[in-house]
Protein backbone atom coordinates (compact mmCIF):
# COMPACT_ATOMS: atom_id res chain seq x y z
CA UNK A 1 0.00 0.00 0.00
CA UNK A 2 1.40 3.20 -1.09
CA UNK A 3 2.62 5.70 1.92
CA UNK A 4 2.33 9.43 0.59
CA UNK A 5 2.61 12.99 2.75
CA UNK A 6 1.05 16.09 1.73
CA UNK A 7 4.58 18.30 1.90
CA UNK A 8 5.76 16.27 -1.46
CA UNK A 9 2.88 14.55 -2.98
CA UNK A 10 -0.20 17.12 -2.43
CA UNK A 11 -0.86 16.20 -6.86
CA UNK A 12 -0.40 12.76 -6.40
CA UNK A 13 -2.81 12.34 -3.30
CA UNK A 14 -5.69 14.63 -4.28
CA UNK A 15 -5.32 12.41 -7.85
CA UNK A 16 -5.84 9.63 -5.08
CA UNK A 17 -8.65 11.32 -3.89
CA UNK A 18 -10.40 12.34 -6.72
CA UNK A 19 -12.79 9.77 -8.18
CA UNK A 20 -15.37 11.48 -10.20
CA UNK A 21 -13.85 10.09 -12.88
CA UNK A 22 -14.93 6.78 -12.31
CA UNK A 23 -18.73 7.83 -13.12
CA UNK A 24 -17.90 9.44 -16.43
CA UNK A 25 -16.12 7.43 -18.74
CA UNK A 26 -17.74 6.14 -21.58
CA UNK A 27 -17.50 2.85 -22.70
CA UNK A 28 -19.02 3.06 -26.67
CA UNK A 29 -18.68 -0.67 -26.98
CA UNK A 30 -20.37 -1.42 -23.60
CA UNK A 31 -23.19 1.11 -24.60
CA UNK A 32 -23.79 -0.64 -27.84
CA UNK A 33 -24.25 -3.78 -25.83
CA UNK A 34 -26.58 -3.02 -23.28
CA UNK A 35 -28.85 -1.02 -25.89
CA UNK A 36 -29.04 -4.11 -27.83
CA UNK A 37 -30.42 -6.06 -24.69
CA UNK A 38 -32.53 -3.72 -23.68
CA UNK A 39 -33.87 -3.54 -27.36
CA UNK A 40 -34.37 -7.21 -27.56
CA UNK A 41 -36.16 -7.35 -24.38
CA UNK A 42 -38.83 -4.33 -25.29
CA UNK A 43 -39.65 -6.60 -28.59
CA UNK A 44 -39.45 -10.76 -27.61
CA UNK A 45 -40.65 -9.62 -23.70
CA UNK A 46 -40.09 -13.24 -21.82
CA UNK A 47 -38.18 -14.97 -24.52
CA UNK A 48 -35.38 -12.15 -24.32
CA UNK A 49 -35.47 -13.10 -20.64
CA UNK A 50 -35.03 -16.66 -21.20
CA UNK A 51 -32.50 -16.44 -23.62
CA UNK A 52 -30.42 -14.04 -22.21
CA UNK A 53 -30.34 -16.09 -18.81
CA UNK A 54 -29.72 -19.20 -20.85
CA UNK A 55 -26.32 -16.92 -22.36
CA UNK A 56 -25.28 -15.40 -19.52
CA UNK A 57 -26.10 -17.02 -16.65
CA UNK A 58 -25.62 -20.72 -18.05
CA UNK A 59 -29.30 -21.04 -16.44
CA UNK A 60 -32.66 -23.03 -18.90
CA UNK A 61 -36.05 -21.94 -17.42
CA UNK A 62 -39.51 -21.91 -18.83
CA UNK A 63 -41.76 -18.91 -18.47
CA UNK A 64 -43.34 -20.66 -15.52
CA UNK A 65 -40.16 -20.46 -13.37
CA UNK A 66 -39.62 -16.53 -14.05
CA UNK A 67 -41.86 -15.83 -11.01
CA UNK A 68 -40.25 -16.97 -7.58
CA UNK A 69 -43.72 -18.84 -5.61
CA UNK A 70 -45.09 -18.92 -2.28
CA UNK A 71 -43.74 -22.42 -2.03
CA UNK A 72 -40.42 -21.74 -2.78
CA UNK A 73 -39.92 -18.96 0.15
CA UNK A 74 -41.36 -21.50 2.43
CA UNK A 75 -39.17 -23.61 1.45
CA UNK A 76 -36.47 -20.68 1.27
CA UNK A 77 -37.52 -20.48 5.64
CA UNK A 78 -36.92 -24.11 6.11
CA UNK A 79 -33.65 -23.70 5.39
CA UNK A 80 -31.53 -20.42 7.29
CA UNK A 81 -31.32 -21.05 11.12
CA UNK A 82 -32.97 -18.77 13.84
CA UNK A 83 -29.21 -16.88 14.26
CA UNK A 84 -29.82 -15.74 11.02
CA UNK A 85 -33.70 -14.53 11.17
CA UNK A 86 -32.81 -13.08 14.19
CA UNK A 87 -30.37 -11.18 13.42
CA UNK A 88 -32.38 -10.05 10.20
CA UNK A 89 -35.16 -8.80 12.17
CA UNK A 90 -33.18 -6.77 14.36
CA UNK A 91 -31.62 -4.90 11.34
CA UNK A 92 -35.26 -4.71 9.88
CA UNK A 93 -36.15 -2.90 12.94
CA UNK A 94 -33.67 -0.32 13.12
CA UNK A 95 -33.66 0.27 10.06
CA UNK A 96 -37.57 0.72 9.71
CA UNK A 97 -37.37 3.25 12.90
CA UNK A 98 -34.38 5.20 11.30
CA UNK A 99 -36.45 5.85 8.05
CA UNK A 100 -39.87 6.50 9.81
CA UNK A 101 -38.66 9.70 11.11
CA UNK A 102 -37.74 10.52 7.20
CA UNK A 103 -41.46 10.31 6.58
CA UNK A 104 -42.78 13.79 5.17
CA UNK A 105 -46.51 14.72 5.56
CA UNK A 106 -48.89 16.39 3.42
CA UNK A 107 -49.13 20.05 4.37
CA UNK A 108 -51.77 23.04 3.38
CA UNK A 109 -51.23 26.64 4.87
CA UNK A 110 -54.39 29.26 3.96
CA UNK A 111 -53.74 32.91 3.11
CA UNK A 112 -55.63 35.75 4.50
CA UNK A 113 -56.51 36.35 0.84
CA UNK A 114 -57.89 33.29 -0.27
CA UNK A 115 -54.82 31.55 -1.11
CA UNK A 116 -54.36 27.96 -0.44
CA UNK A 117 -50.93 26.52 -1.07
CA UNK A 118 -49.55 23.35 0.20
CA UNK A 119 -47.65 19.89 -0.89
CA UNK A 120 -49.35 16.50 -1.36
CA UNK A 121 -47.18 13.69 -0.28
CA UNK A 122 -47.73 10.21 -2.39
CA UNK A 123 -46.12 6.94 -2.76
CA UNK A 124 -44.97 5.50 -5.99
CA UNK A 125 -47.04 3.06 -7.45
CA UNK A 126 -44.29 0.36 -8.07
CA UNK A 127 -40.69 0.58 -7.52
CA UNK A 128 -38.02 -2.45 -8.46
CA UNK A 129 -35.15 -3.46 -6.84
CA UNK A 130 -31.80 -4.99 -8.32
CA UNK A 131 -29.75 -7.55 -6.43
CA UNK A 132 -26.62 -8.70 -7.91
CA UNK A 133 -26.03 -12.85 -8.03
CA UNK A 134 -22.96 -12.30 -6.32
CA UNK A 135 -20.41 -15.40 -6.72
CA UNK A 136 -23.10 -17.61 -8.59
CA UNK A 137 -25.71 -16.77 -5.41
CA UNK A 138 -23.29 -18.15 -2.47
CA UNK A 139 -22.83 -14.59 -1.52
CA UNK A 140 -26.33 -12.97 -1.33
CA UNK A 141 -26.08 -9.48 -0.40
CA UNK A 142 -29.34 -9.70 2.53
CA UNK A 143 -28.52 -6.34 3.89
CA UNK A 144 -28.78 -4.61 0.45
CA UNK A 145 -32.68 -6.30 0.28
CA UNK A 146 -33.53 -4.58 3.73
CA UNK A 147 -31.48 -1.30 2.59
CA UNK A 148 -33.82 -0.80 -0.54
CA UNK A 149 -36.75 -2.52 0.05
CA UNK A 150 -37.59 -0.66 3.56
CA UNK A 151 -37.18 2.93 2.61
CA UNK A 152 -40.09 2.08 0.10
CA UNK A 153 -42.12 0.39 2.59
CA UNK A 154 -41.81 3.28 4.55
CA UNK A 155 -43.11 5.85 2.04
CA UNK A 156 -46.11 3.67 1.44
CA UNK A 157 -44.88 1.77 -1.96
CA UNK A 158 -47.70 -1.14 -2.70
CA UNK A 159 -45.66 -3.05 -5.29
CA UNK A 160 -42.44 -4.20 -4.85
CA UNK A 161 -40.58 -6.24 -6.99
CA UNK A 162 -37.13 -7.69 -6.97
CA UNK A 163 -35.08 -8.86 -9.97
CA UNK A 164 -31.99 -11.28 -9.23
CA UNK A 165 -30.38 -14.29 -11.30
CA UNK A 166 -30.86 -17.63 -10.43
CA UNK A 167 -28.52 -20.17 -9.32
CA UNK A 168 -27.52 -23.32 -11.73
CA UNK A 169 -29.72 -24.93 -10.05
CA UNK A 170 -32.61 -22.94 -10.90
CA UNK A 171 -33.20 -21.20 -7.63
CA UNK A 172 -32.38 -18.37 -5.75
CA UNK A 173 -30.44 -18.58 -2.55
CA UNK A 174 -33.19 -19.10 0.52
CA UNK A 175 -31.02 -16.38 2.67
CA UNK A 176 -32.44 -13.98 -0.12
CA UNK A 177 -35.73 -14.90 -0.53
CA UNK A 178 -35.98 -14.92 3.23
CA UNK A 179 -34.46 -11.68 3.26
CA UNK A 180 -37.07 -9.94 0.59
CA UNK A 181 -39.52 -11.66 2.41
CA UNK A 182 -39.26 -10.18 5.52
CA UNK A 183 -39.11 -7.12 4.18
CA UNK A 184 -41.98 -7.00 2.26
CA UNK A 185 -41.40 -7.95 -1.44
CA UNK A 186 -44.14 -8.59 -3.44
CA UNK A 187 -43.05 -10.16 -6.08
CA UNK A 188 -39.10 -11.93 -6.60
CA UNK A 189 -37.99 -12.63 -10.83
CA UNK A 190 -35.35 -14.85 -11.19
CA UNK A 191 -33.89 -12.32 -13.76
CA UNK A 192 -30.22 -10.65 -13.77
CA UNK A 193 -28.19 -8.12 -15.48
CA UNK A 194 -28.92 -5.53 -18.02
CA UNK A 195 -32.48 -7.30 -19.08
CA UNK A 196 -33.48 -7.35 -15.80
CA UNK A 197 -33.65 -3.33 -15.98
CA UNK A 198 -34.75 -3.45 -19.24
CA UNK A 199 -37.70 -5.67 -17.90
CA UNK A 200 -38.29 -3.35 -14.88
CA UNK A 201 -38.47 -0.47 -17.30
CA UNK A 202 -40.51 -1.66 -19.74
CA UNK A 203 -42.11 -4.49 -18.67
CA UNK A 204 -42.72 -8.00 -19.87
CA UNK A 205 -45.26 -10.48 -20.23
CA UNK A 206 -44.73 -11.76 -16.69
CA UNK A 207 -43.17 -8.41 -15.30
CA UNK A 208 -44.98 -5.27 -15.07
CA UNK A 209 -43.40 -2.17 -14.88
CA UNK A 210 -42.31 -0.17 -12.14
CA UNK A 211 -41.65 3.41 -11.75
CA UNK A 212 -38.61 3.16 -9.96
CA UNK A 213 -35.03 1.31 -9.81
CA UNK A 214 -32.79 1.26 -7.06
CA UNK A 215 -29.92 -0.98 -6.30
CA UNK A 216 -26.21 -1.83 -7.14
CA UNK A 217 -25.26 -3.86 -10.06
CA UNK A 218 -21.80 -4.71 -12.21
CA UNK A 219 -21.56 -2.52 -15.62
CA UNK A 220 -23.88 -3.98 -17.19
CA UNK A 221 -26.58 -3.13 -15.16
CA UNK A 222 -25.64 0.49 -13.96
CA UNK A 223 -25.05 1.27 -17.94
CA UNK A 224 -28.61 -0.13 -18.45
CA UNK A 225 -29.67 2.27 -15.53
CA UNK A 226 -28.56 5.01 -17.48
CA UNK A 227 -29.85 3.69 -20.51
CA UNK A 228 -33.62 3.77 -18.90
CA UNK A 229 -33.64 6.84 -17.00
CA UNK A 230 -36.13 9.49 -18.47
CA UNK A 231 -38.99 6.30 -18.92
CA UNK A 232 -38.02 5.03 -15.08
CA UNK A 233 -36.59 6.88 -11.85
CA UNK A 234 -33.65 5.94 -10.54
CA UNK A 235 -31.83 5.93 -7.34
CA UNK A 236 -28.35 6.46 -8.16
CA UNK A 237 -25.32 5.62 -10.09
CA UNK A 238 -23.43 3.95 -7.84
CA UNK A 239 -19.41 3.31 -8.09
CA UNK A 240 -16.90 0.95 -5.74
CA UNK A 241 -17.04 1.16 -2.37
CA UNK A 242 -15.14 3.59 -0.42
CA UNK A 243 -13.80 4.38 2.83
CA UNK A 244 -11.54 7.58 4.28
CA UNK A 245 -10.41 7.21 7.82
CA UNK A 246 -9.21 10.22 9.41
CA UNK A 247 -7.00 8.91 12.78
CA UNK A 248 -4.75 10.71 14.76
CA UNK A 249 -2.43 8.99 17.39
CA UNK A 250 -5.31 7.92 19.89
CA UNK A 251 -6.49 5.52 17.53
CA UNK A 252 -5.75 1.70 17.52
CA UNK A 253 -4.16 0.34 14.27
CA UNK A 254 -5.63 -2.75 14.14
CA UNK A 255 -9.53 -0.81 14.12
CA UNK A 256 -7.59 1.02 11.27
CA UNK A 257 -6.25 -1.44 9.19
CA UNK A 258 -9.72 -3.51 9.77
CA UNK A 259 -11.59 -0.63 8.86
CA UNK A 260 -9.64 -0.11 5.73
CA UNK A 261 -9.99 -3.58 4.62
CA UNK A 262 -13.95 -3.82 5.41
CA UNK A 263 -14.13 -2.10 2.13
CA UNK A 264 -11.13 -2.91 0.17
CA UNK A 265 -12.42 -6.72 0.20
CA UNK A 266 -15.60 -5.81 -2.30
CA UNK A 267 -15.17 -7.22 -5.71
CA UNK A 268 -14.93 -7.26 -8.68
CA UNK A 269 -11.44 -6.87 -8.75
CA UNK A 270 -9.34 -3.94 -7.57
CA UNK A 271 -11.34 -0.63 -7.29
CA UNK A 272 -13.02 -0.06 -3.83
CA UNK A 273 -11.28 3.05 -2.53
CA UNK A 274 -9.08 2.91 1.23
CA UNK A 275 -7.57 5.72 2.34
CA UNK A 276 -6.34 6.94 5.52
CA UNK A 277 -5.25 10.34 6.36
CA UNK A 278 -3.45 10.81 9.39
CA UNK A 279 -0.55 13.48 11.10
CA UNK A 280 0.95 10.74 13.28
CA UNK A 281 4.03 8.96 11.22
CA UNK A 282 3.89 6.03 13.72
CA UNK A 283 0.41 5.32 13.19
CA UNK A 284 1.23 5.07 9.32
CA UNK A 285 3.68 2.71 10.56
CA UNK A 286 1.43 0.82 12.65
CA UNK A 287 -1.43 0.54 10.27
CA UNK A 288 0.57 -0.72 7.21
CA UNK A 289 2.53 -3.90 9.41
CA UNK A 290 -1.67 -4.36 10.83
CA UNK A 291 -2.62 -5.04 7.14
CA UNK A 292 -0.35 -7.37 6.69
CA UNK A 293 -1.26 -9.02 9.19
CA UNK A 294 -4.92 -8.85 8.88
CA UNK A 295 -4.36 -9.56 4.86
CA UNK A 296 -2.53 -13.01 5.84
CA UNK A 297 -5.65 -15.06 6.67
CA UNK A 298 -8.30 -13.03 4.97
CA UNK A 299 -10.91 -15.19 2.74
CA UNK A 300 -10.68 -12.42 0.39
CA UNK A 301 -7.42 -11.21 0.51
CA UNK A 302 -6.47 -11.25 -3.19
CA UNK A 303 -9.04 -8.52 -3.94
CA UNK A 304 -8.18 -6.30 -0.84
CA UNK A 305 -4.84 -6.56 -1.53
CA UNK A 306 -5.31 -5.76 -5.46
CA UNK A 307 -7.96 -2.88 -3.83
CA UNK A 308 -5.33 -1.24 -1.41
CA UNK A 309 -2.61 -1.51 -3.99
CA UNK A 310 -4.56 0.26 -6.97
CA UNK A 311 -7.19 2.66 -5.09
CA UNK A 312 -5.54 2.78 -1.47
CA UNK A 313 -3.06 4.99 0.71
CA UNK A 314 -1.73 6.16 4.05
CA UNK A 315 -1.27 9.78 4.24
CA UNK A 316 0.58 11.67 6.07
CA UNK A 317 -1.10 15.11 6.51
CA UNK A 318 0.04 18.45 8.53
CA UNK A 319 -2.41 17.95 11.28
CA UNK A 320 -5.79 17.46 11.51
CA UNK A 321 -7.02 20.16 9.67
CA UNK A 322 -5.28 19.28 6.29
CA UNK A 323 -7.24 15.89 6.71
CA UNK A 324 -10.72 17.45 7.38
CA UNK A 325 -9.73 19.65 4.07
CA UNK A 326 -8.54 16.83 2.38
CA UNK A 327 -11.88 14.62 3.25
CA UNK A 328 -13.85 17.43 2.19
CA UNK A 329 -12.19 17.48 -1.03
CA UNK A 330 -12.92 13.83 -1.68
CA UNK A 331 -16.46 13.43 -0.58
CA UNK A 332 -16.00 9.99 0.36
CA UNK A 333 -18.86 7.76 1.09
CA UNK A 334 -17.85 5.84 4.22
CA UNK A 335 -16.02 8.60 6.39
CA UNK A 336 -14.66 7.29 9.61
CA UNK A 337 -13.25 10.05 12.67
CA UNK A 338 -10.84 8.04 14.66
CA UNK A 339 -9.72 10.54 16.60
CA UNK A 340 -9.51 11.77 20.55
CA UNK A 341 -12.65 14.46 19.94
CA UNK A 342 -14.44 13.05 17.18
CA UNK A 343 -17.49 15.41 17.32
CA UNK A 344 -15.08 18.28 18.06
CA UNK A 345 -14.31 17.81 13.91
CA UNK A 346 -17.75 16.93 12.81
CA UNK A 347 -19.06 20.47 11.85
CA UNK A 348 -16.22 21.38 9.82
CA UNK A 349 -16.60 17.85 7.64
CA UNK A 350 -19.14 19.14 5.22
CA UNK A 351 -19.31 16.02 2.26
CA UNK A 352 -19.68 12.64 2.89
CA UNK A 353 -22.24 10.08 2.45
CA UNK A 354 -22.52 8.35 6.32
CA UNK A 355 -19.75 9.79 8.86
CA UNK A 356 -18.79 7.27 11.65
CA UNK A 357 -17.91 8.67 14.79
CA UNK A 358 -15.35 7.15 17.33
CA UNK A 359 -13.33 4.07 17.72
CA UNK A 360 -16.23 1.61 18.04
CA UNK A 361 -18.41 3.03 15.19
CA UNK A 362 -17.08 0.96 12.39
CA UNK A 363 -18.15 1.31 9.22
CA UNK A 364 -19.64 -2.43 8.42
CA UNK A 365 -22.44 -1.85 11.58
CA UNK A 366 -23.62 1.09 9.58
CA UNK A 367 -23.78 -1.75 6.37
CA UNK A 368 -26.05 -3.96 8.75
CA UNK A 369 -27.71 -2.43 12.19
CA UNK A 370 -27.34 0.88 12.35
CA UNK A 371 -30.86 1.78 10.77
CA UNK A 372 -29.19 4.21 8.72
CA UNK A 373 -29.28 3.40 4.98
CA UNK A 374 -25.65 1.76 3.19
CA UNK A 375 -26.96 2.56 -0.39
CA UNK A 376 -24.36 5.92 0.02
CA UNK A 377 -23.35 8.43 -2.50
CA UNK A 378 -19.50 6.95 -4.12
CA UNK A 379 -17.03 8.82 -6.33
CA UNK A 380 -17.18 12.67 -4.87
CA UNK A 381 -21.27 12.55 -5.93
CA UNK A 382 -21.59 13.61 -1.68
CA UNK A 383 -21.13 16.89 -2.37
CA UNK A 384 -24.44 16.84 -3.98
CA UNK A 385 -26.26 13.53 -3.04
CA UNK A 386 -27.18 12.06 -0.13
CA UNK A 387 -28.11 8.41 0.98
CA UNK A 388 -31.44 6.49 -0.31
CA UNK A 389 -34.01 7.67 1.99
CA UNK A 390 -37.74 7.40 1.90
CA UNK A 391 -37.93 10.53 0.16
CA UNK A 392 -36.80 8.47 -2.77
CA UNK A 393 -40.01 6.62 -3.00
CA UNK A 394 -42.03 9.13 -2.62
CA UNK A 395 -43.57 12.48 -5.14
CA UNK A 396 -44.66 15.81 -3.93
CA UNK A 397 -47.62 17.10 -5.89
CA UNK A 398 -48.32 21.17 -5.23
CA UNK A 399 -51.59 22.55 -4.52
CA UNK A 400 -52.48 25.82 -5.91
CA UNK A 401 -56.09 27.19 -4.81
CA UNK A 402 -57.01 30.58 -5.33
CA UNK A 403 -60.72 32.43 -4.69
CA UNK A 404 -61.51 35.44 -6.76
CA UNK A 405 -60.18 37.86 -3.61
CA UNK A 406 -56.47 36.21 -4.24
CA UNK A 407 -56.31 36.23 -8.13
CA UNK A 408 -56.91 39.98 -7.50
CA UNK A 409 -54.55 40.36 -4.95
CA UNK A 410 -51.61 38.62 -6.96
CA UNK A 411 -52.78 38.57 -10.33
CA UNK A 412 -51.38 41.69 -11.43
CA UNK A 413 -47.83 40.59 -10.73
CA UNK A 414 -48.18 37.36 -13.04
CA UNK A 415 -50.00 39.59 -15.75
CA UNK A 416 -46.45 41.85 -16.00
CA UNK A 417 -43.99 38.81 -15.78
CA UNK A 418 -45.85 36.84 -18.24
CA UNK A 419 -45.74 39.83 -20.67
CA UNK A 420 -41.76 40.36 -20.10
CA UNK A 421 -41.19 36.98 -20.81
CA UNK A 422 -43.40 37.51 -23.97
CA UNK A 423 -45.91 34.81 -23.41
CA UNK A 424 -48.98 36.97 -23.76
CA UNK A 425 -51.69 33.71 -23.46
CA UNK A 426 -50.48 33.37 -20.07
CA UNK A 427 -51.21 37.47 -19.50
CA UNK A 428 -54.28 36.92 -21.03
CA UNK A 429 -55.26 33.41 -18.78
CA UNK A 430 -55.23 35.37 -15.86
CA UNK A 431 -56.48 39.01 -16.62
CA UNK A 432 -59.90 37.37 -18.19
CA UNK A 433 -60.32 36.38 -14.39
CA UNK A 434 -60.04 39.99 -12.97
């Protein structure tokens, strides 16, 4: 992992730092691609499906086993232990009370002149969420169901639909269909990659639309995202991970060096972002001998390693301040204060998508329990964006109700600003009212 300081390599580490890039480049060949799919799928409906799982995913099905049934999420219970469910529903629970509080209500205020203005506060109809296979199924990402699925629940959403691809076998892993489940999924495809959003968006024979799509995917399906937005919503579009750990000499290199590796260890190959910033040169030190020894008996070690190596560092900075500048600069989305006064700094850090405060706030209990949400804004987009939330799944309609008494009151001033702008109809809609 590369060891940098801020009094010789400022260009190199805010080139570190900078990942906007990551969200921008254009792939013409990958474009071409995913059109294509998403062509095919708008004209054969189902077959596309079928044949396009058959290609990709090595997987036969009929039409009939498109639709996840009741007896196969039965089934799905039969087979995860209590641990597991437990430990489910107490995520499910915190994170349902975190987004409750998110919930905005319809409001009307009523002017002394017979003005009523307010905001009407509706669900979406249908909203669909993406979960990647993830290693052939073997690694199903639960906590992404609950992450994406609850928000909508929240706001009201009465269809919700998952798309995932199936196993070899045909099935979908019962951790998963537990997990969508539990949190309220109405309906489960056994559907993957760019078709799968092509499907969401414009529907099928066995898949009706939604208005919405939300969750992570490989290229394939965030270029299909793209490729769909305008007909459906989308959440965002997501990059790798990241994490930026700002420590000073309080902090224990081992939290460090796990903390930094909670993230570097997500796939595919070698781009989740872990930096440190830090002015204490013997916690540098520290952290790089901890990764070593933390990398020597990790299950995934090959990708961390390839991850820290690539889109990693330890910086040395000037003192704290530098870092908090620094951090700020980046936007990360995982931002962790390690340091003696952690909320001390917490006003000054102004972009970042979930900021974890403290020694014993790692980041992965904010990608489980926390009740905050892990879908997170990646590649700088946290200056801007902020985390999936319930507003997400929800539309604010204005209400506009005037008597005669207001149009007089206010009329006037719409009558002269529609006739600077030159759009005398409008003038004219509202003086024949007077």
């Amino acid at each position: 992992m590369r060891i940098y300081d801020t009094k010789h390599n400022l260009a190199a580490i805010k080139e570190l730092l900078d990942r906007r890039n990551l969200l921008t480049t254009e792939n013409d060949e990958l474009v071409e691609k995913v059109r294509a799919i998403i062509q095919r799928v708008r004209q054969s409906g189902d077959q596309a499906l079928l044949d396009y799982t058959l290609e990709f995913d090595r997987v036969q099905l009929s039409r009939s086993d498109l639709k996840v049934t009741r007896e196969e999420i039965e089934a799905a219970y039969r087979q995860v232990d209590q641990e597991f469910l437990a430990a489910l529903r107490t995520a499910k629970e915190n994170i349902l009370a975190f987004h409750r509080r998110q919930k905005r209500e319809t409001w009307l205020t009523f002017g002394e002149q017979g003005v009523l203005l307010g905001q009407r506060y509706l669900p979406l109809g249908a909203a669909g969420l993406y979960v990647p296979g993830g290693a052939g199924g073997q690694t199903p990402l639960v906590s992404s169901v609950l992450m994406n699925a609850l928000p909508a629940v929240v706001a009201g959403v009465p269809r919700l639909v998952i798309c995932t691809p199936p196993r070899s076998d045909r099935t979908i892993n019962p951790f998963l269909l537990v997990a969508a489940a539990e949190a309220g999924v109405t309906e489960i495809y056994k559907v993957g990659g760019a078709q799968a959003i092509a499907a969401l968006a414009y529907g099928t024979e066995t898949i009706a639309p939604v208005d919405k799509i939300v969750g992570p995917g490989n290229l394939y399906v965030a270029m299909a995202k793209r490729l769909v937005y305008g007909v459906v919503g989308l959440d965002m579009l997501a990059g790798p991970s990241e994490i930026l750990i700002i420590a000073d000499e309080s902090a224990n290199p081992a939290f460090v060096a796990a903390d930094l590796l909670s993230q570097a260890e997500h796939g595919p190959v070698d781009e989740a972002g872990a930096v440190l910033l830090t002015p204490s040169a013997a916690l540098v030190e520290a952290v790089r001998g901890e990764l070593e020894k933390q990398l020597a008996d990790l299950p995934r070690a090959g990708i961390a390693r390839a991850s820290l190596e690539r889109s990693g560092g330890l910086i040395l900075v000037r003192d704290l301040d530098e870092a908090v500048e620094l951090a700020n600069f980046a936007a990360p989305e995982h931002l962790e204060l390690q340091v003696a006064s952690p909320y001390e700094w917490l006003a000054k850090l102004k972009n970042a998508g979930a900021i974890f405060l403290g020694p014993y706030s790692p980041e992965p209990i904010g990608d489980y329990v926390a009740g905050t949400n892990h879908v997170l804004p990646t590649n700088g987009t946290a200056r801007f964006a902020s985390a999936l939330s319930v507003d997400d799944f929800m539309k604010a309609i204005s209400l506009i109700g005037y008597n005669q008494a207001g149009l007089k009151e206010y009329g006037a001033a719409a009558v002269t600003l529609a006739r600077v702008e030159g759009l005398e109809a409008h003038a004219r809609a509202v003086e024949k009212r007077q």
